[in-house]
N, C-alpha and C. Protein backbone atom coordinates (compact mmCIF):
# COMPACT_ATOMS: atom_id res chain seq x y z
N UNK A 1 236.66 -26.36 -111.79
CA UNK A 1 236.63 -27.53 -110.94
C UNK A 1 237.56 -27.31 -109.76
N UNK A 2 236.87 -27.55 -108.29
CA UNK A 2 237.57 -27.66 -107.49
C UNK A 2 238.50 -28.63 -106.89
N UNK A 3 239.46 -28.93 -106.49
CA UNK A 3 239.85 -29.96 -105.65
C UNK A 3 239.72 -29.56 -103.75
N UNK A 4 239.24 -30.85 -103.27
CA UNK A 4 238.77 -30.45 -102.08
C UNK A 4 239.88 -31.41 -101.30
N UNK A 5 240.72 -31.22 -100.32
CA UNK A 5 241.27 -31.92 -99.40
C UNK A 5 240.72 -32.48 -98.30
N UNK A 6 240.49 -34.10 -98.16
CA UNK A 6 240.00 -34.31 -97.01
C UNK A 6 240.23 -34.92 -96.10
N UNK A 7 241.03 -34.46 -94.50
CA UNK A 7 242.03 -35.36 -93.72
C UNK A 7 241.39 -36.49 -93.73
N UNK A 8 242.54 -37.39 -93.62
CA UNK A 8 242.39 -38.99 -93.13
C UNK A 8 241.85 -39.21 -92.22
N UNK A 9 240.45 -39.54 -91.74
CA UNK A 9 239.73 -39.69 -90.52
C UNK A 9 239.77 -41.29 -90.30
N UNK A 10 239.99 -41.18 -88.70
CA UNK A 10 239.61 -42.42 -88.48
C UNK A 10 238.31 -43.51 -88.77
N UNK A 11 238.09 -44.74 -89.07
CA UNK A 11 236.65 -44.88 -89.30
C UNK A 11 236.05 -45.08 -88.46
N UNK A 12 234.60 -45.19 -88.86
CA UNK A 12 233.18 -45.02 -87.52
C UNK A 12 233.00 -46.45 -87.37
N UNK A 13 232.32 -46.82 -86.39
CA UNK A 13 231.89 -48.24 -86.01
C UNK A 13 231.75 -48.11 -85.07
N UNK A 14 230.63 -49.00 -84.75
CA UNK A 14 229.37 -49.82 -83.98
C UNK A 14 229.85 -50.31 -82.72
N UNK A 15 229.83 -50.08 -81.29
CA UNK A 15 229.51 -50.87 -80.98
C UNK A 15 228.37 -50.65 -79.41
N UNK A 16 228.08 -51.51 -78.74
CA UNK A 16 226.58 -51.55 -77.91
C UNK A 16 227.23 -51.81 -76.46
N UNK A 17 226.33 -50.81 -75.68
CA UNK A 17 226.69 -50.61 -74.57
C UNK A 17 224.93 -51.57 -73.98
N UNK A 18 225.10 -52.03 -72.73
CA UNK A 18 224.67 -53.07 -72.24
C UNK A 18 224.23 -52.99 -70.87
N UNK A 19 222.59 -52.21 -70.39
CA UNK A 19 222.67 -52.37 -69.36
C UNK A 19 221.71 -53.27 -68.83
N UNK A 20 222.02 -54.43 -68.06
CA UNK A 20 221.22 -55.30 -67.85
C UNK A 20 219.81 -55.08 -66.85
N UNK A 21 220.72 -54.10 -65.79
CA UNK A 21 219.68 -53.49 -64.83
C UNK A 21 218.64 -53.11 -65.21
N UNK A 22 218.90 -52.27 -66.24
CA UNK A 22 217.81 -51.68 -66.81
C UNK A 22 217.12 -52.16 -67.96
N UNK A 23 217.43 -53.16 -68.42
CA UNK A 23 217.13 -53.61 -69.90
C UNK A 23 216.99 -52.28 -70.95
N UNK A 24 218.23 -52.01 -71.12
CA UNK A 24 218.83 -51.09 -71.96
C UNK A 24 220.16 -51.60 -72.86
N UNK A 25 219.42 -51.57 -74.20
CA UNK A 25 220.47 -52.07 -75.45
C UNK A 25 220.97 -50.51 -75.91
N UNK A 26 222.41 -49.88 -75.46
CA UNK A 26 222.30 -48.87 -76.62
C UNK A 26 223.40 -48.90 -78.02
N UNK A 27 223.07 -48.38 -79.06
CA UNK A 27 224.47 -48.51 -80.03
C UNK A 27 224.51 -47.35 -80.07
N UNK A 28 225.86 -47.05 -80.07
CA UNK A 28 226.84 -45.72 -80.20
C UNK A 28 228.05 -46.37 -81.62
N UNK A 29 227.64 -44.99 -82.58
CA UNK A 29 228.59 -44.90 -83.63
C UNK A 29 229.69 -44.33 -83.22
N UNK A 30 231.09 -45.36 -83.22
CA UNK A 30 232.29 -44.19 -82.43
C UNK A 30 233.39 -44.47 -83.30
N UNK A 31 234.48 -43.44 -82.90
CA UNK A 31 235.88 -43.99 -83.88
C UNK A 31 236.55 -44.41 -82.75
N UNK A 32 237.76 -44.65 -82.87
CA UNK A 32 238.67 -45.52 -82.33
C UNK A 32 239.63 -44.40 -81.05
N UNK A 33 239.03 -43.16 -81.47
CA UNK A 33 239.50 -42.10 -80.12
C UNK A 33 238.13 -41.90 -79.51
N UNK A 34 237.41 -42.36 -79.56
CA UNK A 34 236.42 -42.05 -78.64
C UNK A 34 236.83 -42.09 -77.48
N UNK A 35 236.46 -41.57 -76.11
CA UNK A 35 236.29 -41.59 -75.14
C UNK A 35 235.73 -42.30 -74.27
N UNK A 36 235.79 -42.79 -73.02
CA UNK A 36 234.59 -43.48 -72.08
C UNK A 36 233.52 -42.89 -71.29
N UNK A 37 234.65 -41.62 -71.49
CA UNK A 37 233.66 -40.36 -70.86
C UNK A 37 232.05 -39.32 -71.81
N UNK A 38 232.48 -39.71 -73.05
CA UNK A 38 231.85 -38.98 -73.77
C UNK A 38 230.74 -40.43 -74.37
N UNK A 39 231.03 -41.77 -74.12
CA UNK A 39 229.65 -43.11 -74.33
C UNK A 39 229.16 -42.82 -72.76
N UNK A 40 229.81 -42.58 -72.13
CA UNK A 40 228.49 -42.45 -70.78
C UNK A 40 227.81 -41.23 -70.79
N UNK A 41 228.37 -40.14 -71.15
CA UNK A 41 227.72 -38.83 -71.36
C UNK A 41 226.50 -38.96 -72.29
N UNK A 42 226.50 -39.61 -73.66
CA UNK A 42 225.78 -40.02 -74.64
C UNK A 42 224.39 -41.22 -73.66
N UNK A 43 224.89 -42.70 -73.23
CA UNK A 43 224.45 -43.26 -72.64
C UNK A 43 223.30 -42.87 -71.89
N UNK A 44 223.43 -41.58 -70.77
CA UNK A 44 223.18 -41.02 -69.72
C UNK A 44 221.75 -40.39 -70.43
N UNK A 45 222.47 -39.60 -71.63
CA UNK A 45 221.44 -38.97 -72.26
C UNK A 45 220.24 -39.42 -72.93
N UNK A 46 220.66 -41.16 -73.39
CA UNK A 46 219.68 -41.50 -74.00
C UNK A 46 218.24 -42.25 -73.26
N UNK A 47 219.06 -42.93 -71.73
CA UNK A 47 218.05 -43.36 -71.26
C UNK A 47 217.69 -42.10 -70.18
N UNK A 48 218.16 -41.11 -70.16
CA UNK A 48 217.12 -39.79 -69.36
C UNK A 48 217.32 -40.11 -68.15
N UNK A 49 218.54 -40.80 -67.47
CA UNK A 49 218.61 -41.05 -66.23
C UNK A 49 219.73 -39.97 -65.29
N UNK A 50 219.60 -40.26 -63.75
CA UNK A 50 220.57 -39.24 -63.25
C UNK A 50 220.94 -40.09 -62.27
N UNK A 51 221.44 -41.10 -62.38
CA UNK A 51 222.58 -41.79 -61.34
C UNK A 51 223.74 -41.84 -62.13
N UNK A 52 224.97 -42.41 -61.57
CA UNK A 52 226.07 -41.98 -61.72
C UNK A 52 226.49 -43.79 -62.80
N UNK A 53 227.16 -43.52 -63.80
CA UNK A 53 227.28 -45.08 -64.12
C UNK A 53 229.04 -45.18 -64.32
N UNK A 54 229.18 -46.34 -64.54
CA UNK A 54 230.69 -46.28 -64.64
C UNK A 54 230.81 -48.07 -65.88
N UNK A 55 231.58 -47.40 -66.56
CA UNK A 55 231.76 -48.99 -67.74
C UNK A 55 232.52 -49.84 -66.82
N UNK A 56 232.39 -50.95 -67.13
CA UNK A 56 233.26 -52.13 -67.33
C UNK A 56 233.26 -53.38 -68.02
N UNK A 57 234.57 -53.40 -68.61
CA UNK A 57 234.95 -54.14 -69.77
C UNK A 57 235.66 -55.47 -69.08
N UNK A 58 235.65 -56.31 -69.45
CA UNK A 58 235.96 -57.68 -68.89
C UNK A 58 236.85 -57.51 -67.71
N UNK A 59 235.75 -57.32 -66.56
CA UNK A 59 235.81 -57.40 -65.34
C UNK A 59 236.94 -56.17 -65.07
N UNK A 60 237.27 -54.88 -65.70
CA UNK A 60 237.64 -53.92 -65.29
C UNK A 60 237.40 -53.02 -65.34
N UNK A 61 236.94 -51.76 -64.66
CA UNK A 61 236.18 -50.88 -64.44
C UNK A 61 237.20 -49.88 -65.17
N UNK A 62 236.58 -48.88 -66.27
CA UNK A 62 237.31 -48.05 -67.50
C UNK A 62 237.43 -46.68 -66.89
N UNK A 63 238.37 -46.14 -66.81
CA UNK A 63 238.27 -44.64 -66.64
C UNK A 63 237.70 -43.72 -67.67
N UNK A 64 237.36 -42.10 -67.17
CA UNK A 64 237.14 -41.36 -68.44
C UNK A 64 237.81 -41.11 -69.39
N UNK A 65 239.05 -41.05 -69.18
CA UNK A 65 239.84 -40.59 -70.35
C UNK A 65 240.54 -41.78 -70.81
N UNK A 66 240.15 -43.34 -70.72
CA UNK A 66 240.59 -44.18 -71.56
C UNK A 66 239.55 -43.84 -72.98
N UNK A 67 240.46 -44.24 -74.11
CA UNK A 67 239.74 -44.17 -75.15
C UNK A 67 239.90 -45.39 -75.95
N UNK A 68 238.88 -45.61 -77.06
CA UNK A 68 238.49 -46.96 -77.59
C UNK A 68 240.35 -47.23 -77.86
N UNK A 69 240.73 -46.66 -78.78
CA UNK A 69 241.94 -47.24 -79.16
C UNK A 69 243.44 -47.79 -77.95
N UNK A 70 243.27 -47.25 -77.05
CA UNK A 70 243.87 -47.63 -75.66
C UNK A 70 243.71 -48.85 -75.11
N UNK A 71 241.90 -48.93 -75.22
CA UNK A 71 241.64 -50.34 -74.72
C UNK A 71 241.42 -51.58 -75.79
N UNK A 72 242.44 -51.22 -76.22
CA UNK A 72 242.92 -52.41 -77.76
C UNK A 72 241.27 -52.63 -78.87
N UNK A 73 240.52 -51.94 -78.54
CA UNK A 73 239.14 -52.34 -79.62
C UNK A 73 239.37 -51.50 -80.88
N UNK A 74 239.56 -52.30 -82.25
CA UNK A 74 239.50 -51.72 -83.66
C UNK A 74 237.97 -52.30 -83.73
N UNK A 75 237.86 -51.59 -85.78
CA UNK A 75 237.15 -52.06 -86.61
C UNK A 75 237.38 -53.60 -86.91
N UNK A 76 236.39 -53.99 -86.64
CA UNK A 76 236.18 -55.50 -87.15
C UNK A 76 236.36 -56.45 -86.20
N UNK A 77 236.44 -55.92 -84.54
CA UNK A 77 236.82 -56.88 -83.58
C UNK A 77 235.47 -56.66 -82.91
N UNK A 78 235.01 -57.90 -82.84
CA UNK A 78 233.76 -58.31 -81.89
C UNK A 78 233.95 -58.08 -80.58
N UNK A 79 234.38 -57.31 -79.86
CA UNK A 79 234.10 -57.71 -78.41
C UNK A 79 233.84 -56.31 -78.24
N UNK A 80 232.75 -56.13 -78.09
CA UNK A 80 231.56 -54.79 -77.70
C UNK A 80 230.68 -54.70 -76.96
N UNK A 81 230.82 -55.57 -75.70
CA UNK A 81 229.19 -55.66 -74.68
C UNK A 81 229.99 -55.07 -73.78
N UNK A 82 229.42 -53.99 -73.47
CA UNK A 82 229.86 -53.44 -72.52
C UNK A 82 228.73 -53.39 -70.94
N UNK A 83 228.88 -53.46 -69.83
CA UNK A 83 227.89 -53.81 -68.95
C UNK A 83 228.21 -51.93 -68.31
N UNK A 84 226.62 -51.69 -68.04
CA UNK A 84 226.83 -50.42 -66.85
C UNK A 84 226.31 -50.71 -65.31
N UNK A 85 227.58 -50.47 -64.51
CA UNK A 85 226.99 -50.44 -63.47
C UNK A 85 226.67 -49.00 -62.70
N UNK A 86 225.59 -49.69 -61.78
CA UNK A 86 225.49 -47.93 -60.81
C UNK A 86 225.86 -48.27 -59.75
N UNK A 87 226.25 -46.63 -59.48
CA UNK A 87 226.89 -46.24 -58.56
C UNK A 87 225.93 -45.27 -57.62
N UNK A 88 225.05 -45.84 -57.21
CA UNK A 88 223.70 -44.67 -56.24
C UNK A 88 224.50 -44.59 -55.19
C-alpha cells in the first residue's frame, strides 16, 4: 500500500462572465489565483472572437495580472457578473 501526498489546493468555483453585447453567458471554473488575463484568454476562445475585451467589475476596469483573490472574490460569495466591454 501506497501513501500518496497531495498539496493543499486551492478550491475550484464557478463563476460567469457576462457579455451583454453579444448575448454571451460564459462559466469559467477558477480558483481564487486565477487571473484576469487568463478568463479573457479563455473568454476570447470560447466565443471565437478577435477584438480586444477588457473586464469590469463594479464600475472598474480589472487589469491582467489582478487575480480573483486580490479582487476580494472567495468561495461562496455571490458577486460574479462580470460585464465585457470592447475595445475596437
Amino acid at each position: 500500500m501506497y501513501l500518496i501526498s497531495v498539496p493543499n489546493l486551492p478550491p475550484v468555483f464557478s463563476i460567469r462572465i457576462e457579455a451583454s453585447s453579444l448575448y454571451y453567458i460564459y462559466k469559467a471554473n477558477v480558483t481564487t489565483d486565477t487571473t484576469v488575463e487568463l478568463l479573457l484568454k479563455c473568454f476570447q476562445a470560447h466565443v471565437k472572437d478577435v477584438f480586444n475585451y477588457k473586464l469590469n467589475y463594479a464600475g472598474q476596469d480589472l487589469q491582467n495580472t489582478d487575480t480573483l483573490k486580490n479582487l476580494g472574490l472567495k468561495v461562496g460569495v455571490y458577486t460574479s457578473i462580470y460585464e465585457i466591454i470592447n475595445d475596437k
